[in-house]
C-alpha atoms as a PDB file:
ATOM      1  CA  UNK A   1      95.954  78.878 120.100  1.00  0.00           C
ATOM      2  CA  UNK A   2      98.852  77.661 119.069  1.00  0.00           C
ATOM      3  CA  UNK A   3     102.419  75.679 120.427  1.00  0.00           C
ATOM      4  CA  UNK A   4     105.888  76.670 120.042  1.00  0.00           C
ATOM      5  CA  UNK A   5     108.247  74.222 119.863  1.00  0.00           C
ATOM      6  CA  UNK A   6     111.537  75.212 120.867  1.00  0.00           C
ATOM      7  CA  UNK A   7     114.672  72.754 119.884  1.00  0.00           C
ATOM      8  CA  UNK A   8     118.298  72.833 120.152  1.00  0.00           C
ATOM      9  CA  UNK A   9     120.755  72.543 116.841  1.00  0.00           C
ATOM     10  CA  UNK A  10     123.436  69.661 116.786  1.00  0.00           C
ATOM     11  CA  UNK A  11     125.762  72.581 116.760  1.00  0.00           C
ATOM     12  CA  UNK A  12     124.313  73.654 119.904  1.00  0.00           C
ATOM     13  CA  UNK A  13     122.281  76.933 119.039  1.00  0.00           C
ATOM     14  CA  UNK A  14     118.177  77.343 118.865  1.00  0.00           C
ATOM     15  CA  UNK A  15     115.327  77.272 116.887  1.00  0.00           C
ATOM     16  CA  UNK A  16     111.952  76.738 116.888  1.00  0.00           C
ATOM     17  CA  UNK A  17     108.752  75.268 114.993  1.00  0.00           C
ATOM     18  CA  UNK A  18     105.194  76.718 115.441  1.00  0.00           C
ATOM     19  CA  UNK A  19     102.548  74.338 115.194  1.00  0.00           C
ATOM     20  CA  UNK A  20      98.587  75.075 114.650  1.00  0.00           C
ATOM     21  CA  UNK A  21      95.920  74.015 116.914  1.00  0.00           C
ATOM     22  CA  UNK A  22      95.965  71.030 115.050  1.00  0.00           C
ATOM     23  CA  UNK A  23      98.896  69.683 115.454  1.00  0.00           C
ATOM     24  CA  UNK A  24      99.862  70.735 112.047  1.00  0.00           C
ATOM     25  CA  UNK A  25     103.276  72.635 111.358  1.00  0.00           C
ATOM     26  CA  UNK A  26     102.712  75.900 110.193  1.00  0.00           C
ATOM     27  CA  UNK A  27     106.251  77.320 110.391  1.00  0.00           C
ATOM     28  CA  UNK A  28     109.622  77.141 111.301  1.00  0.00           C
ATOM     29  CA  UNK A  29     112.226  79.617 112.190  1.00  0.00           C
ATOM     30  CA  UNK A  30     114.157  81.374 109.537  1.00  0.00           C
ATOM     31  CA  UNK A  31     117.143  81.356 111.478  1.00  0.00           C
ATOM     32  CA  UNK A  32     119.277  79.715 114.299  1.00  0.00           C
ATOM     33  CA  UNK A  33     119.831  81.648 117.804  1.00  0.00           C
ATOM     34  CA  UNK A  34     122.477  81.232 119.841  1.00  0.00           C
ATOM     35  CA  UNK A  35     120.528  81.912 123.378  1.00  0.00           C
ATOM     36  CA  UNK A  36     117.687  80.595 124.269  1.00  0.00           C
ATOM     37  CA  UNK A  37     116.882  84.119 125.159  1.00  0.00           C
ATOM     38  CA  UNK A  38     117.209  85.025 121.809  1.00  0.00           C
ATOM     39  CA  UNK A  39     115.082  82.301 120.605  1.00  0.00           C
ATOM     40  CA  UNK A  40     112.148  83.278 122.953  1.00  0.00           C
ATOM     41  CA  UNK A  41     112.334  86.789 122.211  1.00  0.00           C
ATOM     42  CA  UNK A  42     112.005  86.084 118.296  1.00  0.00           C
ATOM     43  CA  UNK A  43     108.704  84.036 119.422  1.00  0.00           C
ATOM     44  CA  UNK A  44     107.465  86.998 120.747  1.00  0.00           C
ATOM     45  CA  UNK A  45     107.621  88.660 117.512  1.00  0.00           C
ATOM     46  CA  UNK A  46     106.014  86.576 115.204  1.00  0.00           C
ATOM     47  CA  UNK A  47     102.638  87.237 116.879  1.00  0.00           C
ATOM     48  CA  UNK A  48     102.542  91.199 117.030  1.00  0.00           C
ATOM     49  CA  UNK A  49     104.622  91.342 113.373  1.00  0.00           C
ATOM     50  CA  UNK A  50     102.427  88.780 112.107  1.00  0.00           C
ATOM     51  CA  UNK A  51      99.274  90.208 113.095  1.00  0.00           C
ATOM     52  CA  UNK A  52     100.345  93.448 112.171  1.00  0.00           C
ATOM     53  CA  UNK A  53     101.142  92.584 108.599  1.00  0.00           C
ATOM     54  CA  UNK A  54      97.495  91.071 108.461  1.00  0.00           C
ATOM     55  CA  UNK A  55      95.781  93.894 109.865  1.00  0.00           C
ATOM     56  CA  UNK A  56      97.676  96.187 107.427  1.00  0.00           C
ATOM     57  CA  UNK A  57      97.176  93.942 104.788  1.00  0.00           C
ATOM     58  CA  UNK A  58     100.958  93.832 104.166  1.00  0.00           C
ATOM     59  CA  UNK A  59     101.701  91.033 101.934  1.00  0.00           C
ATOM     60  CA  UNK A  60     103.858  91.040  99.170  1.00  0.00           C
ATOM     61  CA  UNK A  61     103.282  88.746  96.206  1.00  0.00           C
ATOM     62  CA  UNK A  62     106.491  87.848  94.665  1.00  0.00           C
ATOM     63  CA  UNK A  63     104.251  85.374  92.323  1.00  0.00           C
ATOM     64  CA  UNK A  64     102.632  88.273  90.354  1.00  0.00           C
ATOM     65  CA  UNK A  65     104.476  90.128  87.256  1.00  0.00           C
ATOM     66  CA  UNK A  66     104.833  93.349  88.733  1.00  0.00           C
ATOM     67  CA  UNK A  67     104.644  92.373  92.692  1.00  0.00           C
ATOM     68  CA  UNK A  68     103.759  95.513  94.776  1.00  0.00           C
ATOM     69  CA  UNK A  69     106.743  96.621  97.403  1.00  0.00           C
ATOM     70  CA  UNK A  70     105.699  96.420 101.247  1.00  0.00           C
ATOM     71  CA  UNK A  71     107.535  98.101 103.888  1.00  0.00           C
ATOM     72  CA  UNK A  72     108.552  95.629 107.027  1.00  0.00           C
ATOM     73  CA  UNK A  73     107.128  94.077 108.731  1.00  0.00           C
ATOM     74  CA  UNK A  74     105.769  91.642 106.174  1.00  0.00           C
ATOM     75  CA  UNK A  75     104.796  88.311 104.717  1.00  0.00           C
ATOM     76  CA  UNK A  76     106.499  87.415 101.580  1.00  0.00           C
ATOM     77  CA  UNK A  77     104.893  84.935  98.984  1.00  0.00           C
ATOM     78  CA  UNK A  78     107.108  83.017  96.530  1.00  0.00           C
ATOM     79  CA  UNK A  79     107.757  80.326  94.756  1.00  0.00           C
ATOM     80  CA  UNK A  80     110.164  77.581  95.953  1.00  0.00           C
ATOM     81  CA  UNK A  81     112.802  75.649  93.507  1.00  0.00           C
ATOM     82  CA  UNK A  82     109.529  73.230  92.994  1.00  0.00           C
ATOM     83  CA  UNK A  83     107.500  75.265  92.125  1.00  0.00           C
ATOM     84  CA  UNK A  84     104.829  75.515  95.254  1.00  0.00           C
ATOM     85  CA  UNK A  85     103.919  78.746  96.995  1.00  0.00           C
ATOM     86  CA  UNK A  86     105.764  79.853 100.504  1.00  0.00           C
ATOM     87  CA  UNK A  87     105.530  82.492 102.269  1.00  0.00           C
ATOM     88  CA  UNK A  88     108.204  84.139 105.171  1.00  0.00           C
ATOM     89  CA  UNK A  89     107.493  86.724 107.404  1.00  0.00           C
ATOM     90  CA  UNK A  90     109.878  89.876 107.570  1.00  0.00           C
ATOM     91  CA  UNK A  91     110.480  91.498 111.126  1.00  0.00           C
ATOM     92  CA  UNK A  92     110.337  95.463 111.067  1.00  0.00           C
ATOM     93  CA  UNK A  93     114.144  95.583 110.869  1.00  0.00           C
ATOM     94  CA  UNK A  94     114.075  93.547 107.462  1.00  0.00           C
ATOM     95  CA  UNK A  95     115.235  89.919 109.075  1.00  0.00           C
ATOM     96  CA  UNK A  96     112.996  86.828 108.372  1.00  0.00           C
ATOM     97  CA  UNK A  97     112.146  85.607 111.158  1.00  0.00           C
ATOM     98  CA  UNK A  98     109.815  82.491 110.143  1.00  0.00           C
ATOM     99  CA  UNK A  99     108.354  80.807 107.209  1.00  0.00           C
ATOM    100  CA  UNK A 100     106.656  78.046 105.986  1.00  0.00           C
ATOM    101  CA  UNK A 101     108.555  74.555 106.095  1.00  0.00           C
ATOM    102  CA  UNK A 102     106.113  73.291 103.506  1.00  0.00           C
ATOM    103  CA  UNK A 103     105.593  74.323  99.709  1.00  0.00           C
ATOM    104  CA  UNK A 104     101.283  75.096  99.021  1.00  0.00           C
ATOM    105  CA  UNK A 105      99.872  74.410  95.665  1.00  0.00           C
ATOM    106  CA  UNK A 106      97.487  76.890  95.701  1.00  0.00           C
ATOM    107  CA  UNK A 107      98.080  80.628  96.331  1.00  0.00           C
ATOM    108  CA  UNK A 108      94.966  80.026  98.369  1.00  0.00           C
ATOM    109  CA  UNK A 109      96.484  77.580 100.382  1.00  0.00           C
ATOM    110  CA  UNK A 110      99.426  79.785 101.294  1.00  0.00           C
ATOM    111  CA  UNK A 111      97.228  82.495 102.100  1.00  0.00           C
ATOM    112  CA  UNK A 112      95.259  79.970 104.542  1.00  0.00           C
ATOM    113  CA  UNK A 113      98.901  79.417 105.732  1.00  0.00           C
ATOM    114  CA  UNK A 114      99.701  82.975 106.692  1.00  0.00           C
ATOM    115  CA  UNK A 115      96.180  83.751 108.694  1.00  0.00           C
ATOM    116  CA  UNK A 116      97.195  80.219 110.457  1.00  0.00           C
ATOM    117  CA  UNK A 117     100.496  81.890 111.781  1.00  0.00           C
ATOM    118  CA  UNK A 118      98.709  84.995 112.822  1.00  0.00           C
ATOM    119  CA  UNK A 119      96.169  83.504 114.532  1.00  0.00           C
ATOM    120  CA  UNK A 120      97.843  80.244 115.885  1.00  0.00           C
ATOM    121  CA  UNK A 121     101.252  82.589 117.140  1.00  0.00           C
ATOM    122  CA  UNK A 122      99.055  85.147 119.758  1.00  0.00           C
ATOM    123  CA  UNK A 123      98.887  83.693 123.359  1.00  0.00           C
ATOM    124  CA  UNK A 124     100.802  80.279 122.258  1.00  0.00           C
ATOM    125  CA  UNK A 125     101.874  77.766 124.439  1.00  0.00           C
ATOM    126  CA  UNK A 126     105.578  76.905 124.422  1.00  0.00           C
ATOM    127  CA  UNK A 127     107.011  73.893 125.008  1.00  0.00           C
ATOM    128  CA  UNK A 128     110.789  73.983 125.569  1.00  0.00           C
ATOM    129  CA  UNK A 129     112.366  70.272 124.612  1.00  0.00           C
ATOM    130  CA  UNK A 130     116.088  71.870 125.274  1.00  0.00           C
ATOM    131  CA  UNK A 131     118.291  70.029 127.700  1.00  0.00           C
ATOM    132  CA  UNK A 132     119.559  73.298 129.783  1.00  0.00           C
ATOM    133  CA  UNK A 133     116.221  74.321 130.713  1.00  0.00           C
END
């Protein structure tokens, strides 16, 4: 099981980090909220989408040549300006919603990545370290 961390911006919105059993960070949101509502609710997604996209083996592979198209929701695997594997995960409306804050240097790696988030974002525990609790 893994932890949500909830945070808030400088400029005052939300966003969040989800870190493996571990301790390790796995992901981070893909985008800023500006409830906390907002913020919790797109928690709540990353589980079911990111299961989902696991069961259903949807994963699309930017790396390859000729990458095969996956409907949302989805992971995403690419290749950052440095040339190290990432991977985001697509919501069923077509938003990213999280993604990897670190670059892998293996494929394999990134694929370990993506079953972490699946498995570590079902049943999390959330810590909220927002001032207006």
């Amino acid at each position: 099981m893994g932890t949500f961390i909830i945070k808030k911006t400088p400029t005052g919105a939300f966003n969040f980090s989800l870190l493996a059993s571990n301790k390790e960070k796995i992901a981070v949101s893909s985008q800023v909220y500006t409830t906390k509502a907002a913020c919790k609710k797109g928690i709540a997604s990353i589980g079911s989408h990111a299961v989902k996209c696991i069961e259903g083996g949807k994963i699309e592979d930017n790396t390859l040549q000729k990458p095969v198209p996956q409907t949302n929701p989805k992971f995403e695997i690419y290749f950052d300006k440095a040339g190290l594997y990432r991977y985001r995960l697509f919501a069923s409306n077509g938003e990213s919603i999280a993604m990897s804050e670190m670059g892998y240097k293996s494929k394999s790696g990134c694929m370990n990545g993506i079953k972490s988030v699946a498995v570590n974002a079902v049943n999390p525990d959330i810590i909220d370290e927002t001032t207006d609790k």
